[in-house]
N, C-alpha and C. Protein backbone atom coordinates (compact mmCIF):
# COMPACT_ATOMS: atom_id res chain seq x y z
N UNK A 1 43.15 6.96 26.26
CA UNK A 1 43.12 7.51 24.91
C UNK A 1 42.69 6.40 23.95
N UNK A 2 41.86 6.75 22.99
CA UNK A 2 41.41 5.86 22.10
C UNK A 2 42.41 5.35 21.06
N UNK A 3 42.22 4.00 20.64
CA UNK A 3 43.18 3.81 19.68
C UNK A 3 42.96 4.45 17.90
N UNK A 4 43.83 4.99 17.23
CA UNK A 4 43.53 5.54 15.95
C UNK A 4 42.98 4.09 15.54
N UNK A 5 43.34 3.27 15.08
CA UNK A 5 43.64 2.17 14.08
C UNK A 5 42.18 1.64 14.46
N UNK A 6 41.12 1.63 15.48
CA UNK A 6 40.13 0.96 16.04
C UNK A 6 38.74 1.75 15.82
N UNK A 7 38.19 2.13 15.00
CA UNK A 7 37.39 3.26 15.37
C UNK A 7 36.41 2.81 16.40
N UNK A 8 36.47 1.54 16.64
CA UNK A 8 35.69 0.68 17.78
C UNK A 8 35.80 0.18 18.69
N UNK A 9 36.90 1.34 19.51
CA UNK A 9 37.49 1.25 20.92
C UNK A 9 36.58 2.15 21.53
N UNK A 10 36.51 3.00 21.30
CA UNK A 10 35.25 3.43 22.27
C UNK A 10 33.91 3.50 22.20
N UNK A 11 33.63 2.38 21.02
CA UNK A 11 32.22 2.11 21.17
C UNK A 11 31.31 1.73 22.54
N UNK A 12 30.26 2.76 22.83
CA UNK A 12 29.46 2.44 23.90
C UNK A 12 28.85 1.34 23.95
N UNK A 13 28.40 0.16 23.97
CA UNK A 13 27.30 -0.75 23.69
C UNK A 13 26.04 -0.91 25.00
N UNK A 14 25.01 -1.08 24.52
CA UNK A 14 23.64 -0.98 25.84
C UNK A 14 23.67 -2.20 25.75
N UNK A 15 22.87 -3.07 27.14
CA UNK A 15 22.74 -3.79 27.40
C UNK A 15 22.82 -5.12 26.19
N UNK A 16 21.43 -5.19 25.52
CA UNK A 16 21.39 -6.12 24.67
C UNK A 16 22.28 -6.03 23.52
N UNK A 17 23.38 -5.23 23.41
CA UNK A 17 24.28 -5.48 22.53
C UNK A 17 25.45 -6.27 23.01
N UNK A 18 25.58 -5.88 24.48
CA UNK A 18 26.93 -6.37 24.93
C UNK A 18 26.56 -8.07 25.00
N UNK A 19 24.82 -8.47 25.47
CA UNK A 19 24.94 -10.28 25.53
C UNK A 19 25.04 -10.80 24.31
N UNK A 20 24.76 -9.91 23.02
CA UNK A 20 25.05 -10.27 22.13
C UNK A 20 26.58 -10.26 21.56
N UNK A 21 27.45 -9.76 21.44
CA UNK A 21 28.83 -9.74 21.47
C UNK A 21 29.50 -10.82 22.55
N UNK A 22 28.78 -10.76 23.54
CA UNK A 22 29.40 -12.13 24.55
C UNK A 22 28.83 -13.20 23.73
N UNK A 23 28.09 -13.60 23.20
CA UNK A 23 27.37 -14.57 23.16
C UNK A 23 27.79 -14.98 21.73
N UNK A 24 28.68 -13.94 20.64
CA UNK A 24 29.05 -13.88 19.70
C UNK A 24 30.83 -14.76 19.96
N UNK A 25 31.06 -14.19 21.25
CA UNK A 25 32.87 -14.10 21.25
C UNK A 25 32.51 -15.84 21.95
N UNK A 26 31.37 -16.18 22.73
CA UNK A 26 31.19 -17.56 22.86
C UNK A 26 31.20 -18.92 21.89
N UNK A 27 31.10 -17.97 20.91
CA UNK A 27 30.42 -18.67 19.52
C UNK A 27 29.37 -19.77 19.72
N UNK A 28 28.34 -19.24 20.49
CA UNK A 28 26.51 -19.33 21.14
C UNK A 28 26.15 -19.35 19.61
N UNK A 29 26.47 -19.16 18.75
CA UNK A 29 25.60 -19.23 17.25
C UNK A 29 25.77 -20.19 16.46
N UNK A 30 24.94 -20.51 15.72
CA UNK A 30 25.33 -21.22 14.45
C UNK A 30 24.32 -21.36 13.37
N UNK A 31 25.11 -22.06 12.85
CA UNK A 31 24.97 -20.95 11.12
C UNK A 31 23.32 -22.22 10.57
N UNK A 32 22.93 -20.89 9.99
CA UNK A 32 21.26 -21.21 9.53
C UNK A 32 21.53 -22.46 8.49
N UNK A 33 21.07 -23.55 7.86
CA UNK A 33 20.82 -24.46 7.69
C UNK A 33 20.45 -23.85 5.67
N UNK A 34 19.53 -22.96 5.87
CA UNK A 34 18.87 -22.57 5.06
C UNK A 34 18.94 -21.24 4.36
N UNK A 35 20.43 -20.89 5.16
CA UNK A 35 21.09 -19.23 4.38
C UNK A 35 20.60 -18.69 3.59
N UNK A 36 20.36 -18.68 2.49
CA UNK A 36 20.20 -18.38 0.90
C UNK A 36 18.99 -18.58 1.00
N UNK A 37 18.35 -19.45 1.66
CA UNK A 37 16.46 -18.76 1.77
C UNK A 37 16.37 -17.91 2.55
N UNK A 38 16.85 -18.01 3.81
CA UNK A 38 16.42 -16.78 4.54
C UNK A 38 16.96 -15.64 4.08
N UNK A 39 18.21 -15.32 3.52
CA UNK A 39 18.95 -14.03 2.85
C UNK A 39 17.59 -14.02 2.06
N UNK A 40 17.12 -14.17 0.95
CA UNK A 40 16.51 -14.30 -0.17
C UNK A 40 14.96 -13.93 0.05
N UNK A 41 14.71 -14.36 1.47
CA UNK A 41 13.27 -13.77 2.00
C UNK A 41 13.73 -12.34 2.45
N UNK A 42 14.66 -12.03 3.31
CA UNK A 42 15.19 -10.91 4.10
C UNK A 42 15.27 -9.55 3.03
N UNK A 43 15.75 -10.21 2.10
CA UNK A 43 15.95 -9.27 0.87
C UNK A 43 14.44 -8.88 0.11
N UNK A 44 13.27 -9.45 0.36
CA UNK A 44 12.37 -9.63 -0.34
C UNK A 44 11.73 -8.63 0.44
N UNK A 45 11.62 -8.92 1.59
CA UNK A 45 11.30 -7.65 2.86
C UNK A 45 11.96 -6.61 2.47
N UNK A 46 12.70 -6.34 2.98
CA UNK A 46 13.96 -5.25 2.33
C UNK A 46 12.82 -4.53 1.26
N UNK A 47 12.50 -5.37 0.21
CA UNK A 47 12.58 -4.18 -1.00
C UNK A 47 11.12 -4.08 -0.79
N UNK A 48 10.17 -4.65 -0.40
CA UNK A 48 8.86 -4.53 0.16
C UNK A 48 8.53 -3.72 1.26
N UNK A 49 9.44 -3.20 1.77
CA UNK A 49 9.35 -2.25 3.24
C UNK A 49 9.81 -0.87 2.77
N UNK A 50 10.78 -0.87 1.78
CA UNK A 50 10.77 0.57 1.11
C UNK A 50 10.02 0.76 -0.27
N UNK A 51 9.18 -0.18 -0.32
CA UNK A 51 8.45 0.13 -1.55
C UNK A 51 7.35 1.01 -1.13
N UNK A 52 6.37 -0.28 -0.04
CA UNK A 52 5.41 0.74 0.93
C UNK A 52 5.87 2.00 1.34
N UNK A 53 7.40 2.41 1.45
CA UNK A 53 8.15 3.77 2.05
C UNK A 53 7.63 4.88 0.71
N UNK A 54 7.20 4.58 -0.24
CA UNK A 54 7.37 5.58 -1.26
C UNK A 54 6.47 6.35 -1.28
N UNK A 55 6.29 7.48 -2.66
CA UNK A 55 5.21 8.22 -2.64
C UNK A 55 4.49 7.73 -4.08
N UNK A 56 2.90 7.54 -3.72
CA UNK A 56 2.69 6.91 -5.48
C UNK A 56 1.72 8.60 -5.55
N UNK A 57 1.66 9.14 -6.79
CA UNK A 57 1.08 9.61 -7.35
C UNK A 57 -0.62 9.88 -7.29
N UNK A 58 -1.44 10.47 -7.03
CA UNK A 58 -2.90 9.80 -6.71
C UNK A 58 -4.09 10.81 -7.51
N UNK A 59 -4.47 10.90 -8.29
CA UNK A 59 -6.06 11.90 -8.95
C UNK A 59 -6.96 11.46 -8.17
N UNK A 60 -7.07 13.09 -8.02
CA UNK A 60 -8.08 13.54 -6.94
C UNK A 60 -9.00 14.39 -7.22
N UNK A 61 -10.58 13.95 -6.97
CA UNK A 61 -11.30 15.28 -7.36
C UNK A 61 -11.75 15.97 -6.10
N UNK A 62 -11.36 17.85 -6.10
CA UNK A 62 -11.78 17.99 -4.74
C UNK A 62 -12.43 18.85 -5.03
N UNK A 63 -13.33 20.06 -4.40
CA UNK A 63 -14.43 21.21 -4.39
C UNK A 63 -12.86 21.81 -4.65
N UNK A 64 -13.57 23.13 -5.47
CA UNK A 64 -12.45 23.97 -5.77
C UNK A 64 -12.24 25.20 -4.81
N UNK A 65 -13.36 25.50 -4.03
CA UNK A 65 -13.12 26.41 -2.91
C UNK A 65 -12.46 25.60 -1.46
N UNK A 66 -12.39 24.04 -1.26
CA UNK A 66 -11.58 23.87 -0.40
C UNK A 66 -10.19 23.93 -0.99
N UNK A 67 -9.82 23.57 -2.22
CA UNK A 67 -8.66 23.56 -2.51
C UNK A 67 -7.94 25.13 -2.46
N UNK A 68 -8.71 25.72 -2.91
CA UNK A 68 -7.79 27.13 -2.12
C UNK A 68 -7.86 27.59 -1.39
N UNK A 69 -8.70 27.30 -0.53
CA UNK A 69 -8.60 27.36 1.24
C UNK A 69 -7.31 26.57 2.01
N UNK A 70 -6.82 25.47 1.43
CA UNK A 70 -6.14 24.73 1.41
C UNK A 70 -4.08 25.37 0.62
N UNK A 71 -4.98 25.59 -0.29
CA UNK A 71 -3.08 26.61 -1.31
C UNK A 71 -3.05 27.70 -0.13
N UNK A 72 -4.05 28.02 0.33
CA UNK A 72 -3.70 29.66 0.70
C UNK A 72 -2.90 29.12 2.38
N UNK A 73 -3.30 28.12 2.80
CA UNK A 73 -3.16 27.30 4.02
C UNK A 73 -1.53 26.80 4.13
N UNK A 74 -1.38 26.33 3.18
CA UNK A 74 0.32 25.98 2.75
C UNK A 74 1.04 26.97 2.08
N UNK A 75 0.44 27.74 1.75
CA UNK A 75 0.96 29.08 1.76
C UNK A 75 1.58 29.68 2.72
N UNK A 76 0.87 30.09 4.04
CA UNK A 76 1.03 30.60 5.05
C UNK A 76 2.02 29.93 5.70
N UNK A 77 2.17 28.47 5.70
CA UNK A 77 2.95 27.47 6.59
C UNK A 77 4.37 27.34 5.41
N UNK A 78 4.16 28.20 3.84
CA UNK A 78 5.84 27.82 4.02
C UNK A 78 5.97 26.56 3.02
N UNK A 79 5.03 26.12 2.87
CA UNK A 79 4.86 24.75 2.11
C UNK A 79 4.42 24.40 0.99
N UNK A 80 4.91 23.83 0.10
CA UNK A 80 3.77 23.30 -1.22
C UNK A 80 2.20 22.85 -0.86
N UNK A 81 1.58 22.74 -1.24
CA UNK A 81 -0.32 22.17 -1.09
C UNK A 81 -0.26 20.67 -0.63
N UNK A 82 0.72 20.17 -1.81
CA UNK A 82 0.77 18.88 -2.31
C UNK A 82 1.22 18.28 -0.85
N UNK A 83 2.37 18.89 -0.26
CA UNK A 83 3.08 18.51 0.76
C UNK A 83 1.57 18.64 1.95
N UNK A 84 1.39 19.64 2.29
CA UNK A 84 -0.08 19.61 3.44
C UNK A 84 -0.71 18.45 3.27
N UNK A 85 -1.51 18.18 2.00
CA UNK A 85 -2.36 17.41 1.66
C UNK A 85 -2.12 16.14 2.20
N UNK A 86 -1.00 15.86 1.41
CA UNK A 86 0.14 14.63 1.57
C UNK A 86 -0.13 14.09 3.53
N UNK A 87 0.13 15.16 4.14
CA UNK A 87 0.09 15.41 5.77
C UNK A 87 -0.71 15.12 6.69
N UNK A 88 -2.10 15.77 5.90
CA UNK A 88 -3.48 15.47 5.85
C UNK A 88 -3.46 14.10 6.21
N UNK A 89 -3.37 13.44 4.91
CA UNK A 89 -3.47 11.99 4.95
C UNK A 89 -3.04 11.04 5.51
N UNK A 90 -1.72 11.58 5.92
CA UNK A 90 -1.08 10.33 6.40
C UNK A 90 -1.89 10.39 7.94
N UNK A 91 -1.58 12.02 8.58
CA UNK A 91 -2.40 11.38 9.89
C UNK A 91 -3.41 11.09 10.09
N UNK A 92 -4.52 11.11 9.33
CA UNK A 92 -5.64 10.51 9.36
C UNK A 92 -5.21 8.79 8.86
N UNK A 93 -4.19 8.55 8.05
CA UNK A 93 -4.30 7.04 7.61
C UNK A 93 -3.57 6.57 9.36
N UNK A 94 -2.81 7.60 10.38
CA UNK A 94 -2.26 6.93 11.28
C UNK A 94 -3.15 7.51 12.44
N UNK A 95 -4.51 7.25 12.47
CA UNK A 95 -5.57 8.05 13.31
C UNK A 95 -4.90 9.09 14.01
N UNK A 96 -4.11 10.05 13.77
CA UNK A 96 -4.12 10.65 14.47
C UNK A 96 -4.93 11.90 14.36
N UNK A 97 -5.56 12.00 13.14
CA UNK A 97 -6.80 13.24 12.84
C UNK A 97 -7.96 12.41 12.82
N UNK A 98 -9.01 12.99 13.29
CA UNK A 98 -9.94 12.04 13.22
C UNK A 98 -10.97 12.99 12.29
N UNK A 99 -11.93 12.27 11.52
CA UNK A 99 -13.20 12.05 10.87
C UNK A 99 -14.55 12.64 11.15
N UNK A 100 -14.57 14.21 11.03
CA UNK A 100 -15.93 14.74 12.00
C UNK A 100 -17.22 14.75 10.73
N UNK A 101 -17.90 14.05 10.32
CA UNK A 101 -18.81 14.21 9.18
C UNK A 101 -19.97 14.97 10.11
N UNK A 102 -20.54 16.18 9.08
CA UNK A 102 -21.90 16.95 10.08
C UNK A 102 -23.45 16.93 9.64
């Protein structure tokens, strides 16, 4: 039976957690030299990794008969335009649509 007081008695741990906890209870570590820079870079990442996470705003000029080929398209699926579009893009920015020019 698990202990109440522990909520981390029956934590599972995988492999590379447990050499890390051994290697922790060894006290195998020691302490960075340069703390407060590396916190201070770490943090800089941090807010640079959810900045790229965001959505910026973008004007767009498109043909007006794809664009409602497009409303009527996110229509059907349930969805705002904006959101498709949005969809559009990203998998083409993550190749996963590819580029057929005719």
């Amino acid at each position: 039976m698990s202990n109440m007081n522990d909520p981390f008695s029956d934590l599972a741990l995988d492999e590379e957690e447990q050499l890390l906890e051994a290697a922790l209870e060894k006290g195998d570590f020691e302490e960075v030299s340069d703390f407060e820079d590396t916190k201070r870079m770490l943090k800089e990442a941090a807010g640079r990794y959810r900045q790229l996470n965001t959505s910026k705003p973008v004007t767009l000029r498109i043909n007006q008969l794809d664009l409602i080929k497009i409303k009527a398209k996110a229509k059907r699926n349930n969805i705002p335009y904006q959101t498709l579009l949005g969809a559009v893009v990203h998998d083409f920015a993550e190749d996963r649509t590819i580029l057929k020019i005719k």
